[in-house]
PDB file of N, CA and C in Angstrom:
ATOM      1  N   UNK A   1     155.522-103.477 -68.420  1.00  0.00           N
ATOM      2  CA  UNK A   1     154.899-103.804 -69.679  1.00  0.00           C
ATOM      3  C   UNK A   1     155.988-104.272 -70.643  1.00  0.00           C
ATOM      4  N   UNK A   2     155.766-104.954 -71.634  1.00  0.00           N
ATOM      5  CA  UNK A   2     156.704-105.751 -72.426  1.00  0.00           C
ATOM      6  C   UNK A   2     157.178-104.705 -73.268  1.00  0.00           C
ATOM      7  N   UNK A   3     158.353-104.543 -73.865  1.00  0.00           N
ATOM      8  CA  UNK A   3     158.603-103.511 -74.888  1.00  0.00           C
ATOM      9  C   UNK A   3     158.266-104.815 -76.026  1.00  0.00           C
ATOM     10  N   UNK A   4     158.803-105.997 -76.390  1.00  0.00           N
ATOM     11  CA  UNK A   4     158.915-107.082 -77.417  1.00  0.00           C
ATOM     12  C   UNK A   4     160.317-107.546 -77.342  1.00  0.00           C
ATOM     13  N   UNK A   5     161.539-107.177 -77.349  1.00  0.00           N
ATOM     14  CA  UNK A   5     162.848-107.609 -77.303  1.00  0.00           C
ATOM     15  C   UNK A   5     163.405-108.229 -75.533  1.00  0.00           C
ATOM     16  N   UNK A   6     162.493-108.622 -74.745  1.00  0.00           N
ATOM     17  CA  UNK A   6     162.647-108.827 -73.747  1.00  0.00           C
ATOM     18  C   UNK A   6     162.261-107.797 -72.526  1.00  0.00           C
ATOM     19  N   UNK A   7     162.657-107.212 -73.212  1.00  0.00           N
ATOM     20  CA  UNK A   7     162.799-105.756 -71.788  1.00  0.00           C
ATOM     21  C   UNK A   7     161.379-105.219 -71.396  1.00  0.00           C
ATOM     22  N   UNK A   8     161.084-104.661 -70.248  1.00  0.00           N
ATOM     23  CA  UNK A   8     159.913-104.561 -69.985  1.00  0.00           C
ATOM     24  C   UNK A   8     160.270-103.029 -69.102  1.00  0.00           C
ATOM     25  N   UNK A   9     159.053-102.187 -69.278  1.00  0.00           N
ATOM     26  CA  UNK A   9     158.707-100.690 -69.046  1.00  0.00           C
ATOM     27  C   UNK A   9     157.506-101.075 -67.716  1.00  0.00           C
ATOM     28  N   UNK A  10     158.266 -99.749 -66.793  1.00  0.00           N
ATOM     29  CA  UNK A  10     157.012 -99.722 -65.629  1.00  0.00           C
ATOM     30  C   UNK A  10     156.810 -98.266 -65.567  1.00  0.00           C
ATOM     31  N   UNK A  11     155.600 -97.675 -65.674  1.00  0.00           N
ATOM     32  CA  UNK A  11     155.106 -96.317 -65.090  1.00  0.00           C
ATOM     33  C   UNK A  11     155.115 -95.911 -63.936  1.00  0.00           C
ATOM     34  N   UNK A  12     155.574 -94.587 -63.272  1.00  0.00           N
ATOM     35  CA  UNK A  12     155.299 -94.563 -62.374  1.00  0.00           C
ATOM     36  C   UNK A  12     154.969 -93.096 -62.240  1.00  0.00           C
ATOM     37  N   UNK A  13     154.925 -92.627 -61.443  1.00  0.00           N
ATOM     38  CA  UNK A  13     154.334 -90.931 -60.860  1.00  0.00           C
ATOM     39  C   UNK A  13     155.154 -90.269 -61.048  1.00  0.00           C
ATOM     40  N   UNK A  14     155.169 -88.902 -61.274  1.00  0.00           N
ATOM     41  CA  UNK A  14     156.095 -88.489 -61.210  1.00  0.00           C
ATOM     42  C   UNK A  14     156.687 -88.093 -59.767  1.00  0.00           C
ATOM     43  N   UNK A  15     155.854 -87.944 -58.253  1.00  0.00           N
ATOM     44  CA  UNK A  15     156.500 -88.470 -57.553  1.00  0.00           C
ATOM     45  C   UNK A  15     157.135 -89.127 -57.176  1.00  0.00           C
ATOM     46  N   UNK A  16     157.258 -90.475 -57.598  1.00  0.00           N
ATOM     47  CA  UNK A  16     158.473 -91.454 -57.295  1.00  0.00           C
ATOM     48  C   UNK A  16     159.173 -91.012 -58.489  1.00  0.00           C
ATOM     49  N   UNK A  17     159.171 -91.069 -59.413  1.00  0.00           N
ATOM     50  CA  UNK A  17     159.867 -90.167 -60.115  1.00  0.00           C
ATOM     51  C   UNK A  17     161.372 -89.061 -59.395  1.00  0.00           C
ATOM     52  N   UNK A  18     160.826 -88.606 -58.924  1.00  0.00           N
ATOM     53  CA  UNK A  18     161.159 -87.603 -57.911  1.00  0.00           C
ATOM     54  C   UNK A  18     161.591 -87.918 -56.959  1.00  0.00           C
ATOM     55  N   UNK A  19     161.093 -88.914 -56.091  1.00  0.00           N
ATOM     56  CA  UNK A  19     161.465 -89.020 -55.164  1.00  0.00           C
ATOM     57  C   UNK A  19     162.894 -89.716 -55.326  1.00  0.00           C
ATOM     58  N   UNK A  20     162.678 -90.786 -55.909  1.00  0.00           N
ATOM     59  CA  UNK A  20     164.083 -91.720 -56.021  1.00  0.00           C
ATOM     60  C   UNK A  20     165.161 -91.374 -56.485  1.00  0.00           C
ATOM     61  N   UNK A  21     164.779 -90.222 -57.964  1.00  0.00           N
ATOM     62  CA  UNK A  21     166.246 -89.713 -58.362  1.00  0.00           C
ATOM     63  C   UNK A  21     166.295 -89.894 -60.025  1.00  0.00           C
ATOM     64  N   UNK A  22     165.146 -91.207 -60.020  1.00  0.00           N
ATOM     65  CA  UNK A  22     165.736 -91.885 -61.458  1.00  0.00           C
ATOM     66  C   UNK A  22     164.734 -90.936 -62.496  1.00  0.00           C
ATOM     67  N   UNK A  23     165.466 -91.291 -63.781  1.00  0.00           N
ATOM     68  CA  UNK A  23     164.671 -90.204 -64.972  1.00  0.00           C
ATOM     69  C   UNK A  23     164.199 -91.802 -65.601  1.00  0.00           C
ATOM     70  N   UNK A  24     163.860 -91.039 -67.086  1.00  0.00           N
ATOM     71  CA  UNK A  24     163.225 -92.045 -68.190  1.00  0.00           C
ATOM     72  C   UNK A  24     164.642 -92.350 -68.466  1.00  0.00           C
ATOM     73  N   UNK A  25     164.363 -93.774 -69.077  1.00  0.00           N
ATOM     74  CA  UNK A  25     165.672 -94.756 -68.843  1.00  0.00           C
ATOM     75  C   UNK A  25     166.407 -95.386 -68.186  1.00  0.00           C
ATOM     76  N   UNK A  26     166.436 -94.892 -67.129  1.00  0.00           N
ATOM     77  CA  UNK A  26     167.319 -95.073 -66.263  1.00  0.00           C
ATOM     78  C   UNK A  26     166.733 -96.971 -66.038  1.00  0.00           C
ATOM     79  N   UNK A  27     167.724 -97.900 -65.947  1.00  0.00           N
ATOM     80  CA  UNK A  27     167.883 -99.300 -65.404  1.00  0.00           C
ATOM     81  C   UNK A  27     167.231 -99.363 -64.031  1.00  0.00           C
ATOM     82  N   UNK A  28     166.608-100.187 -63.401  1.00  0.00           N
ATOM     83  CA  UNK A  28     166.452-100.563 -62.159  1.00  0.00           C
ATOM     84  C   UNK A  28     166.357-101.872 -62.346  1.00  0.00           C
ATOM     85  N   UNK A  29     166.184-102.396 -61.037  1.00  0.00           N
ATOM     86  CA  UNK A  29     165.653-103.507 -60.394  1.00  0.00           C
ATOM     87  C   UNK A  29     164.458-103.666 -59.766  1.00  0.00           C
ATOM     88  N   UNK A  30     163.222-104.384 -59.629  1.00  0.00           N
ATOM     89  CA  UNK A  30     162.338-104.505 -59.355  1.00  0.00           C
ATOM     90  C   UNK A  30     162.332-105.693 -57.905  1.00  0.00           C
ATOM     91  N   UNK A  31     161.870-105.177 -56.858  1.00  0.00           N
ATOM     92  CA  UNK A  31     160.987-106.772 -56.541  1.00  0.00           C
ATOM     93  C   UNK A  31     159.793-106.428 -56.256  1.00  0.00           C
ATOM     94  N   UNK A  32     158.999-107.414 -55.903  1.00  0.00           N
ATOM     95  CA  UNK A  32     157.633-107.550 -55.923  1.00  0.00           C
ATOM     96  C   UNK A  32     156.974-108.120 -54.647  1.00  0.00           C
ATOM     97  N   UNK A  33     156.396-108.198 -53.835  1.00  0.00           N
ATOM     98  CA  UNK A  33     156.259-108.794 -53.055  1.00  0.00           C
ATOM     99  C   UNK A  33     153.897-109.010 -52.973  1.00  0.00           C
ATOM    100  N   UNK A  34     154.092-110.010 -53.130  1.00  0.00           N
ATOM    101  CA  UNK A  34     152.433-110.438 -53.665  1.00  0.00           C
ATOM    102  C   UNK A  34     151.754-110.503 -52.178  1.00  0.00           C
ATOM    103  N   UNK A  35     150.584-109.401 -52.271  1.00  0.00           N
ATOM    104  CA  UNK A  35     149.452-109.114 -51.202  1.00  0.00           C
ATOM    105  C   UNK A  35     148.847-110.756 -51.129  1.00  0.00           C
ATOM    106  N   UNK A  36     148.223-110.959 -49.632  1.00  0.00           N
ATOM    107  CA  UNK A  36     147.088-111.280 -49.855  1.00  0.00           C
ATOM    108  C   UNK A  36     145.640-111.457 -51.035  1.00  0.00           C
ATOM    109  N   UNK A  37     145.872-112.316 -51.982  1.00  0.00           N
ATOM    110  CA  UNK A  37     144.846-112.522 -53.090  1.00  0.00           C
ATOM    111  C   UNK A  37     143.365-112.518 -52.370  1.00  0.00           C
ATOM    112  N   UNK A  38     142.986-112.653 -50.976  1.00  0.00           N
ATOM    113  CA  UNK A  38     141.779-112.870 -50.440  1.00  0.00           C
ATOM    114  C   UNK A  38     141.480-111.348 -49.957  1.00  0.00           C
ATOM    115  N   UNK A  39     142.593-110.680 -49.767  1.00  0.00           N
ATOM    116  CA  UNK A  39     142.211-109.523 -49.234  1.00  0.00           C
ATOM    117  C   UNK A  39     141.440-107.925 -49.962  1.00  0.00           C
ATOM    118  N   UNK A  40     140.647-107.930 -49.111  1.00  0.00           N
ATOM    119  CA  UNK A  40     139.032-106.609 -49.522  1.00  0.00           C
ATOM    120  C   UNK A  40     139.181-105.751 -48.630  1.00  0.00           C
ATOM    121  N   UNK A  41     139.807-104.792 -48.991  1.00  0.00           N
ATOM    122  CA  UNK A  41     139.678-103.508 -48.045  1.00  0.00           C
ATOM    123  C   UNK A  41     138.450-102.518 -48.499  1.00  0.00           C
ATOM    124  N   UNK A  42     137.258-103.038 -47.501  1.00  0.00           N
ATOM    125  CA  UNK A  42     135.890-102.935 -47.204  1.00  0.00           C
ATOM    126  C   UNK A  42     135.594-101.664 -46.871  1.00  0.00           C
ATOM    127  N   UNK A  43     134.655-100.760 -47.586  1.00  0.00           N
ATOM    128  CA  UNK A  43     134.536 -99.207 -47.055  1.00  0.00           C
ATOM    129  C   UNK A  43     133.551 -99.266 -45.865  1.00  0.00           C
ATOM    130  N   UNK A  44     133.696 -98.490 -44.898  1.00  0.00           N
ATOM    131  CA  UNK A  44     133.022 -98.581 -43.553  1.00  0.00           C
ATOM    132  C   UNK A  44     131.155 -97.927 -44.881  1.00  0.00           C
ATOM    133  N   UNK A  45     131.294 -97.214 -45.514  1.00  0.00           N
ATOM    134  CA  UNK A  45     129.806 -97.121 -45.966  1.00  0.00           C
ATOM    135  C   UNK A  45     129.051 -98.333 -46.596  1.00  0.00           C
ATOM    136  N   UNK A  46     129.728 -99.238 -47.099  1.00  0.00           N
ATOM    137  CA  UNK A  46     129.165-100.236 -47.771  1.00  0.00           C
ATOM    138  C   UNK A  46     128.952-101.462 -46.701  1.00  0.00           C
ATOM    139  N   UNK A  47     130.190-101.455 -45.848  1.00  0.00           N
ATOM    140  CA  UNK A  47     129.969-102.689 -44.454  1.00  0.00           C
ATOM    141  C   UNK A  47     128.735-102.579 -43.847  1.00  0.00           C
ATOM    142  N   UNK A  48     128.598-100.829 -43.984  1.00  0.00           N
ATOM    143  CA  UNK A  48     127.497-100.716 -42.559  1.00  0.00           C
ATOM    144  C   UNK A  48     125.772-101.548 -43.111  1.00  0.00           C
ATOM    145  N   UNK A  49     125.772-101.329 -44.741  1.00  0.00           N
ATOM    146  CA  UNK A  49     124.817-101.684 -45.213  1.00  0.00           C
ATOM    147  C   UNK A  49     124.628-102.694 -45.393  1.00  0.00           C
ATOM    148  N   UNK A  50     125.496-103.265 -45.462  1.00  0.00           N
ATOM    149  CA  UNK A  50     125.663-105.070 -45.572  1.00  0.00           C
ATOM    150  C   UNK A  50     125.088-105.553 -44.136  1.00  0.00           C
ATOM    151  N   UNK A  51     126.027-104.749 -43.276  1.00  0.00           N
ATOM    152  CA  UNK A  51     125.720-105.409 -41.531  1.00  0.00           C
ATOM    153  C   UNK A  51     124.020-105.542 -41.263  1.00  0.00           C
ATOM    154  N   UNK A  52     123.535-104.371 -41.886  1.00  0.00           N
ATOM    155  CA  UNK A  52     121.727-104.165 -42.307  1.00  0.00           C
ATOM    156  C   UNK A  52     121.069-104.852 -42.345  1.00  0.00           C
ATOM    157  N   UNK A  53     122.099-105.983 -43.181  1.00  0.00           N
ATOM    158  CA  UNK A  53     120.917-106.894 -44.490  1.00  0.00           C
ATOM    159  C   UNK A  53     121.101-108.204 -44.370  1.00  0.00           C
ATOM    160  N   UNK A  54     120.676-109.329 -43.560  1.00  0.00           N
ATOM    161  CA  UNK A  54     121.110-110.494 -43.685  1.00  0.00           C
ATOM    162  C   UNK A  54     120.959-111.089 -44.889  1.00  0.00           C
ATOM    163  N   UNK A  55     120.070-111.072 -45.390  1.00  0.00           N
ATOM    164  CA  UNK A  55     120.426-111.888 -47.208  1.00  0.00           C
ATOM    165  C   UNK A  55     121.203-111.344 -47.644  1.00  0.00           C
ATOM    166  N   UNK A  56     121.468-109.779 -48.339  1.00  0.00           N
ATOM    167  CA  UNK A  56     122.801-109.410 -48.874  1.00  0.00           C
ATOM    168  C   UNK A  56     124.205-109.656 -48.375  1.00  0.00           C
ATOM    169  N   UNK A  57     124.239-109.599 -46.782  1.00  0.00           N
ATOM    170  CA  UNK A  57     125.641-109.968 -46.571  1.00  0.00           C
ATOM    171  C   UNK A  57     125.771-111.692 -46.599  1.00  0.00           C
ATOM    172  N   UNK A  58     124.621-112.626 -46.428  1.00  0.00           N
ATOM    173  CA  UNK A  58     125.373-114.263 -46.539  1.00  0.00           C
ATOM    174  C   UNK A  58     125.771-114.505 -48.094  1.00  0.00           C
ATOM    175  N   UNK A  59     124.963-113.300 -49.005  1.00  0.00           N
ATOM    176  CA  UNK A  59     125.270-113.214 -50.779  1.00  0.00           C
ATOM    177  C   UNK A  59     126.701-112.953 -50.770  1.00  0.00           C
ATOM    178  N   UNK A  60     127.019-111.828 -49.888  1.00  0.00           N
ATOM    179  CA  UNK A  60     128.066-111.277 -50.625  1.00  0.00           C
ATOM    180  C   UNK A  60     129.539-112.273 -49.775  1.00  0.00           C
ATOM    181  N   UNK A  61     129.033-112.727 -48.608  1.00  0.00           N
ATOM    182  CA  UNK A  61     129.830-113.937 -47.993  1.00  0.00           C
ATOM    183  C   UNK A  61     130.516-115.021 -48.934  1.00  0.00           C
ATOM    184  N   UNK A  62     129.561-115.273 -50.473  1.00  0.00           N
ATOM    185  CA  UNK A  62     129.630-116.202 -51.433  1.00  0.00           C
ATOM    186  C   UNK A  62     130.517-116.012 -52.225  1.00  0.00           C
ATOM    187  N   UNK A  63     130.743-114.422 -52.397  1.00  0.00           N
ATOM    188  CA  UNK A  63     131.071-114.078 -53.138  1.00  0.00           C
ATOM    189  C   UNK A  63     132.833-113.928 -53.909  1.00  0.00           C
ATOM    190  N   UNK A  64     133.092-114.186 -54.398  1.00  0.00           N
ATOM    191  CA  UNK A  64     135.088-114.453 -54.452  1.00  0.00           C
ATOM    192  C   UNK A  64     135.297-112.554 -54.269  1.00  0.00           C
ATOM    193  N   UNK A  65     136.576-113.068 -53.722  1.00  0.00           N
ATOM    194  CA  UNK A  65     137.502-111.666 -53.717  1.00  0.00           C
ATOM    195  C   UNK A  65     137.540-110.800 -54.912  1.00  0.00           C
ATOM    196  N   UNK A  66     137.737-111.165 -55.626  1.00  0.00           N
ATOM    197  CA  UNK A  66     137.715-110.056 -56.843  1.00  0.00           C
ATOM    198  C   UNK A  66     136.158-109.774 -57.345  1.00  0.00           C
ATOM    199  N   UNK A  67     135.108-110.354 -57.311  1.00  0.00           N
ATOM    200  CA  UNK A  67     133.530-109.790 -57.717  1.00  0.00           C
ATOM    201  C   UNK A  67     133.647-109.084 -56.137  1.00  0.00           C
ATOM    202  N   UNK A  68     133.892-109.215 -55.094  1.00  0.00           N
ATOM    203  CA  UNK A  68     133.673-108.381 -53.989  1.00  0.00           C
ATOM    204  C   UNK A  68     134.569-106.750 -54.247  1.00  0.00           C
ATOM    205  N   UNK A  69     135.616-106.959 -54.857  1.00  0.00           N
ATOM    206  CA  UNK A  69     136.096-105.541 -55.410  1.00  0.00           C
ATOM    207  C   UNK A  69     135.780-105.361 -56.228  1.00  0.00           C
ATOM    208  N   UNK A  70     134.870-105.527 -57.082  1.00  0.00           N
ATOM    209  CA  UNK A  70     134.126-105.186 -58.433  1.00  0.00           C
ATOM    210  C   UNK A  70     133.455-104.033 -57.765  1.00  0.00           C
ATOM    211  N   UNK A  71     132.392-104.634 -56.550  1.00  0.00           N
ATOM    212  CA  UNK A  71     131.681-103.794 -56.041  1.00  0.00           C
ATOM    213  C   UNK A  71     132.438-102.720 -55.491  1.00  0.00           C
ATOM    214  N   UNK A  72     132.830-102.927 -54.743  1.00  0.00           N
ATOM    215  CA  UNK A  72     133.743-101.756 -54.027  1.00  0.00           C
ATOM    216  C   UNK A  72     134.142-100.519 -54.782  1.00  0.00           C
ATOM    217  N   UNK A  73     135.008-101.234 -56.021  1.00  0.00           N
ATOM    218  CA  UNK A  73     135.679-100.192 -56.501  1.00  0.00           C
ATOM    219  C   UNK A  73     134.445 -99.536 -57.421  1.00  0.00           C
ATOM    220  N   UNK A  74     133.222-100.208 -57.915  1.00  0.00           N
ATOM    221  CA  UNK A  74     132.129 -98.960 -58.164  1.00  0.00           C
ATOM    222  C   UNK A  74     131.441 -98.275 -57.480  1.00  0.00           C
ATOM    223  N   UNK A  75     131.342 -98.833 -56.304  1.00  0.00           N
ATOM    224  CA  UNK A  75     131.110 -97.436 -54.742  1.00  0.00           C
ATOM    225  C   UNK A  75     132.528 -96.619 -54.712  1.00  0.00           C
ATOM    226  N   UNK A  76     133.346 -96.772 -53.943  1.00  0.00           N
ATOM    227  CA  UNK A  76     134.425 -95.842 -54.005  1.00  0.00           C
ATOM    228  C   UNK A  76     134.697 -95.068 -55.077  1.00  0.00           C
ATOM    229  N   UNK A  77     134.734 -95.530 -56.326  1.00  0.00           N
ATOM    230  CA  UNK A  77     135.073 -94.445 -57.485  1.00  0.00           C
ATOM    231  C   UNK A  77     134.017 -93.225 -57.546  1.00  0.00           C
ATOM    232  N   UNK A  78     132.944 -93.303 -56.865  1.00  0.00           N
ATOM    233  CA  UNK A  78     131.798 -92.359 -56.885  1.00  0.00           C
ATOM    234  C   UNK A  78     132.472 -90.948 -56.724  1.00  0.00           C
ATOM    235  N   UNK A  79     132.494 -89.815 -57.621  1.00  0.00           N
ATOM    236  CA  UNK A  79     133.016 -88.727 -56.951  1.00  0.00           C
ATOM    237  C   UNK A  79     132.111 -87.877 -55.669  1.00  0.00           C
ATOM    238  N   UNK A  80     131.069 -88.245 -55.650  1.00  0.00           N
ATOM    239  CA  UNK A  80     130.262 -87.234 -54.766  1.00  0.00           C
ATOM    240  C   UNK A  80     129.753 -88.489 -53.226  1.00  0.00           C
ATOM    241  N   UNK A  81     129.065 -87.826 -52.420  1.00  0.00           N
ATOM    242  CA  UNK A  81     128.269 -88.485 -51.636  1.00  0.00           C
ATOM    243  C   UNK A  81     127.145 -89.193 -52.249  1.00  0.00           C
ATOM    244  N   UNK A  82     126.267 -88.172 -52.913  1.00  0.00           N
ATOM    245  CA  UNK A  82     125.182 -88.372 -53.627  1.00  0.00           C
ATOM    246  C   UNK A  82     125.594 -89.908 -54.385  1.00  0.00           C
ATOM    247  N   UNK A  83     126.328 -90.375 -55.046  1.00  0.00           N
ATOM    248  CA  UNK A  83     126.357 -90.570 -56.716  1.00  0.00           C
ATOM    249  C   UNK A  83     127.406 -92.110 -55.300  1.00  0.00           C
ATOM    250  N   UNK A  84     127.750 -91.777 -54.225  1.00  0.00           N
ATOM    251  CA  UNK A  84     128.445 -93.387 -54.090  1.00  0.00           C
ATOM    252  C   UNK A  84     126.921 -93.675 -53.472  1.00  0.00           C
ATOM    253  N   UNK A  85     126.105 -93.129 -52.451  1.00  0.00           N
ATOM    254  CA  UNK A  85     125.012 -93.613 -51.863  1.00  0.00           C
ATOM    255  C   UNK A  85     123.950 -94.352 -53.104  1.00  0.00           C
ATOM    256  N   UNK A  86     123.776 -93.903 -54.072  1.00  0.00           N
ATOM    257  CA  UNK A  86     122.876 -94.456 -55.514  1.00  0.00           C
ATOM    258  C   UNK A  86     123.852 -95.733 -55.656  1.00  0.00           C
ATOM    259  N   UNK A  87     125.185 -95.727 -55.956  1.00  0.00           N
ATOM    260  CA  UNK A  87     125.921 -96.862 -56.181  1.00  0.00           C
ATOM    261  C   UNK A  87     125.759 -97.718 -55.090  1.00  0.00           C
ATOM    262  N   UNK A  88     125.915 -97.850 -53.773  1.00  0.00           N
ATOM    263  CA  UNK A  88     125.859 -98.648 -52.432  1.00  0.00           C
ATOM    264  C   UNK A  88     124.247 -99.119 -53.346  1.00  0.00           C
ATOM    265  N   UNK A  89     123.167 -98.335 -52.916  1.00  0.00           N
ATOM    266  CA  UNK A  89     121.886 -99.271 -53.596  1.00  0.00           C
ATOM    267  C   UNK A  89     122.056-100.032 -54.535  1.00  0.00           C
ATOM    268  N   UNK A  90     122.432 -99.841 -55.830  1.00  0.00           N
ATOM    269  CA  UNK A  90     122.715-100.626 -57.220  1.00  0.00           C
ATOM    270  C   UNK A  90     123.753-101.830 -56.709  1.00  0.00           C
ATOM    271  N   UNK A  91     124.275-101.787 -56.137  1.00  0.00           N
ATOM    272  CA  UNK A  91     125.088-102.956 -55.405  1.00  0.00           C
ATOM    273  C   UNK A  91     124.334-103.730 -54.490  1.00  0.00           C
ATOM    274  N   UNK A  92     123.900-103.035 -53.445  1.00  0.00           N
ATOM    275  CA  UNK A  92     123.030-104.190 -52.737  1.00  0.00           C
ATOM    276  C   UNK A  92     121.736-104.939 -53.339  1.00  0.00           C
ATOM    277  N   UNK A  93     121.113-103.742 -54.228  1.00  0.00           N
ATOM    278  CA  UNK A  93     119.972-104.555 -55.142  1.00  0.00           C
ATOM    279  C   UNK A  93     121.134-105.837 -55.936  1.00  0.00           C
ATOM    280  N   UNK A  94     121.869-105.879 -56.586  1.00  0.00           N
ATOM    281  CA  UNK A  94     122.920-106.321 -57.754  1.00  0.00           C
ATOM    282  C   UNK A  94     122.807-107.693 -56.441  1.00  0.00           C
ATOM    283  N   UNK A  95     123.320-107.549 -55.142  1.00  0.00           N
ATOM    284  CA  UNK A  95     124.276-108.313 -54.639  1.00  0.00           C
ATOM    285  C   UNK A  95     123.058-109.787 -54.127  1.00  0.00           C
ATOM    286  N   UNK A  96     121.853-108.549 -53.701  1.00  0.00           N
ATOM    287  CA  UNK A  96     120.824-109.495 -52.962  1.00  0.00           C
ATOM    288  C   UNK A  96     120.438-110.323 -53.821  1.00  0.00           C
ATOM    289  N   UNK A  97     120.163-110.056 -55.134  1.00  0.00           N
ATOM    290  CA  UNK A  97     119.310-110.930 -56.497  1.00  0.00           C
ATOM    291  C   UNK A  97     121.005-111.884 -56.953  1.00  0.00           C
ATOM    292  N   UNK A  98     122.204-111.818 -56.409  1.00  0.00           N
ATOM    293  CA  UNK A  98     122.914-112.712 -56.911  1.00  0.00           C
ATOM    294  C   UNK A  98     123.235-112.296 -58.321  1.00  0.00           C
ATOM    295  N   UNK A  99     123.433-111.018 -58.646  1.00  0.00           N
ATOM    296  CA  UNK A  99     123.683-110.965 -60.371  1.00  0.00           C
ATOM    297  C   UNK A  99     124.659-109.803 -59.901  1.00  0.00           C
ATOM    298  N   UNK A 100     125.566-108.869 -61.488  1.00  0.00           N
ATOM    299  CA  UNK A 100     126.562-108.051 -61.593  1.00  0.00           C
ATOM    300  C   UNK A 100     126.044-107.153 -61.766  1.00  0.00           C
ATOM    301  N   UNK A 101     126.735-106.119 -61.241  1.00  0.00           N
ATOM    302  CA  UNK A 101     126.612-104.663 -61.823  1.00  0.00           C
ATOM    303  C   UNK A 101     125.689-104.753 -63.530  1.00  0.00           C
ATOM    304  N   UNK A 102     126.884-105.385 -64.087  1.00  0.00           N
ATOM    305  CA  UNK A 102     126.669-105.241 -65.566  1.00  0.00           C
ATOM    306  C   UNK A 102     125.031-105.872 -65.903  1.00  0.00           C
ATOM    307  N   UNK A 103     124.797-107.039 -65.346  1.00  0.00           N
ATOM    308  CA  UNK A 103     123.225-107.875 -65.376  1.00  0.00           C
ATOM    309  C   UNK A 103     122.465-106.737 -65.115  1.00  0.00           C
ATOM    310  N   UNK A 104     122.335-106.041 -64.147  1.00  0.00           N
ATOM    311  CA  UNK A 104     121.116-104.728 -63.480  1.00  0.00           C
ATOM    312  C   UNK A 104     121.236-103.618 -64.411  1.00  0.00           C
ATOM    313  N   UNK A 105     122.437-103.421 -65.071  1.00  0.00           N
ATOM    314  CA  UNK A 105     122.476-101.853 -65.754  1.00  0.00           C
ATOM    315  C   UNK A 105     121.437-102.787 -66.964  1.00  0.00           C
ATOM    316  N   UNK A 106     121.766-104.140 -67.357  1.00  0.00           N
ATOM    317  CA  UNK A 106     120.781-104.392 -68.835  1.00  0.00           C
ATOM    318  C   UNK A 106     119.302-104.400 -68.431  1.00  0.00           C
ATOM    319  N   UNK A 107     118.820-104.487 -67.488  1.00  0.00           N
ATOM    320  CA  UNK A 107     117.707-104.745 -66.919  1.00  0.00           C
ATOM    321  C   UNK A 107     116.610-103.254 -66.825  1.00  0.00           C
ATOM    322  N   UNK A 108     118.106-102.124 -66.715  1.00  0.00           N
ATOM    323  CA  UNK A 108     117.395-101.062 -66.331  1.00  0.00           C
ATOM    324  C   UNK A 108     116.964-100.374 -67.923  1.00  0.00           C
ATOM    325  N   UNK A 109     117.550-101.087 -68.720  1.00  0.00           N
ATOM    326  CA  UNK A 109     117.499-100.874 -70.177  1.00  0.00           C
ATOM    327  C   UNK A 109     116.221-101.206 -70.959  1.00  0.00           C
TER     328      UNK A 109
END
């Protein structure tokens, strides 16, 4: 993150923290090395439902990499079974009609 005078701040855990040695302040060096931009690491609960559904999966086929982790990451963040299985539905309803998360929550309004 930018401080403003050039210099830039990164957070990290306090495991790496730990692990590496370094405190607050301490100088490093960074590199970076950039993933795959196409890549969706797909939860076997949400694949299986897709595999289900031929209209939802040629939808979600359409769909760019990052609206495909939109979904994802609001199934996965689910803390319970209960509460990701309700999310998997709200997604496949969301995915089959071609609209967002955000479009269906106004709808349910």
């Amino acid at each position: 993150m930018p401080i403003g005078d050039g210099r830039r701040y990164f957070i990290v855990s306090p495991e790496i923290k730990e692990q590496t040695g370094l405190d607050v302040g301490d100088e490093v060096e960074m590199r970076f090395r950039v993933d795959d931009q196409d890549y969706v690491d797909m939860p076997l609960s949400l694949q299986a439902v897709l595999d289900a559904d031929d209209i939802s999966s040629t939808q979600w086929d359409k769909l760019t990499p990052g609206k495909k982790r939109m979904f994802i990451n609001h199934v996965t963040s689910a803390k319970t079974a209960r509460t990701q299985q309700r999310r998997i539905s709200e997604a496949m309803l969301a995915i089959s009609e071609g609209i967002t998360l955000r479009d269906l929550q106004k709808r349910k309004r």
